[in-house]
Protein backbone atom coordinates (compact mmCIF):
# COMPACT_ATOMS: atom_id res chain seq x y z
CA UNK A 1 -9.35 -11.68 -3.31
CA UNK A 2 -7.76 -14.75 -1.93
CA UNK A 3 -9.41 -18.54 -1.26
CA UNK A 4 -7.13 -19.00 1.18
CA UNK A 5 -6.96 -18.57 4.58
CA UNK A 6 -5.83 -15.60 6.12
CA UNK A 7 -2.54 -15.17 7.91
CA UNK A 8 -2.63 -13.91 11.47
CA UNK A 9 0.78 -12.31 11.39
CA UNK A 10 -0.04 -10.54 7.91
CA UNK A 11 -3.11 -8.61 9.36
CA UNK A 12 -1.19 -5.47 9.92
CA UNK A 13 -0.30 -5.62 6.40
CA UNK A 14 -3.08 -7.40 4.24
CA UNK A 15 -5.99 -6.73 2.85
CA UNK A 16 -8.81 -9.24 1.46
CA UNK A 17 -11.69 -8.22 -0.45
CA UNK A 18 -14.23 -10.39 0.74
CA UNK A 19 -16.11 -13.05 -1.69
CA UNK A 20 -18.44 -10.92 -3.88
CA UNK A 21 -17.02 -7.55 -3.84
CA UNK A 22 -14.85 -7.96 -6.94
CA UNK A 23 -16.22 -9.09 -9.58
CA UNK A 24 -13.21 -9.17 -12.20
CA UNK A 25 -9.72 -8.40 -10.67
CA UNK A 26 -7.95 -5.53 -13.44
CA UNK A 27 -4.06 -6.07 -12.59
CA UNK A 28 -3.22 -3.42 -14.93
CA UNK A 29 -6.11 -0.70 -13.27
CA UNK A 30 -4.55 -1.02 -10.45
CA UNK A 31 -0.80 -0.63 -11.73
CA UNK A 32 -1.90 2.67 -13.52
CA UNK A 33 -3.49 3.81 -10.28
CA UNK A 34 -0.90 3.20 -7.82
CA UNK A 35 0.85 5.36 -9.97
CA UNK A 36 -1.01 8.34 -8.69
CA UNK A 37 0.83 7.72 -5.20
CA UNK A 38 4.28 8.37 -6.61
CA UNK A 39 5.71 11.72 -5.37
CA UNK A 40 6.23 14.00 -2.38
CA UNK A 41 3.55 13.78 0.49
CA UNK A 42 3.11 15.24 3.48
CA UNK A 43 2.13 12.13 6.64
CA UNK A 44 1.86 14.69 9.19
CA UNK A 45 -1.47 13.06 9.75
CA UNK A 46 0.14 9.56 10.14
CA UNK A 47 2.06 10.19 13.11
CA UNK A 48 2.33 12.11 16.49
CA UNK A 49 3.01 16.35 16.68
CA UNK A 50 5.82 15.62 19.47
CA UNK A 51 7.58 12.59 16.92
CA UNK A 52 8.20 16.09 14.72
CA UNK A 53 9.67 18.37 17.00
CA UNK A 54 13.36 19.91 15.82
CA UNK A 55 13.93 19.65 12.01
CA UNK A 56 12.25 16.56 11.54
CA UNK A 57 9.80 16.62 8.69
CA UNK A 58 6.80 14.54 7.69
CA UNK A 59 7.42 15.12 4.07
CA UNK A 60 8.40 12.05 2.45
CA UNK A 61 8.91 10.68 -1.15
CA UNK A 62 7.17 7.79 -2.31
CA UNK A 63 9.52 6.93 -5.14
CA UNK A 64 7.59 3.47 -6.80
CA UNK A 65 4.58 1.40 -6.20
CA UNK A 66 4.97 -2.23 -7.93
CA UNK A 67 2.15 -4.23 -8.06
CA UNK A 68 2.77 -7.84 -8.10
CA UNK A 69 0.76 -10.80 -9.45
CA UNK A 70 1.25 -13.22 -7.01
CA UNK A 71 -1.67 -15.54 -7.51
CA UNK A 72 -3.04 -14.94 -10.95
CA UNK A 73 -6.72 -13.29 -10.75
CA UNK A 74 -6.79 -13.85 -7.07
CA UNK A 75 -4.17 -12.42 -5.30
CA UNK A 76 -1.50 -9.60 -5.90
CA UNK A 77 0.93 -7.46 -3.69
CA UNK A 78 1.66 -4.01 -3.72
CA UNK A 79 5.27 -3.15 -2.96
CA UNK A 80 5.95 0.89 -1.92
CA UNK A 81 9.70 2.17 -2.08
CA UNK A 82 9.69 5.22 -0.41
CA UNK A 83 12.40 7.61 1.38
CA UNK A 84 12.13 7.23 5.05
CA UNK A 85 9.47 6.12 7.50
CA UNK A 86 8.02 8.92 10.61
């Protein structure tokens, strides 16, 4: 949750829990769940049949999720490393 105003280019990007919803922001919950994304998944659903034609695969490897505090209690940033985009 962030005070400040959004940023029009970020949209794509961002996402802002509106005033209310959370109640007390738990940095660390959410560093031991983005955990659970680490590993090999399949985005076959994130992306067009034809974009996969030949040996192209939709398997990728997400190999670390960092979240980072960047405004303490109000705002943080998750950061995704993986192996390749579709």
């Amino acid at each position: 949750y962030s005070k400040d105003p959004e940023d029009p280019l970020a949209r794509f990007f961002c996402f802002a829990m509106p005033h209310g919803w959370v109640r007390v922001f738990d940095l660390d919950l959410l560093r031991s769940a983005a955990q659970h994304f680490v590993g090999l998944h399949d985005f076959a659903h994130f992306t067009q049949l034809a974009k996969l034609e030949g040996n192209r695969s939709s398997l990728r490897r997400i190999e670390d999720v960092r979240v980072v505090d960047e405004i303490p209690g109000q705002r943080c940033r998750v950061e995704i490393d993986l192996d390749g985009a579709l």
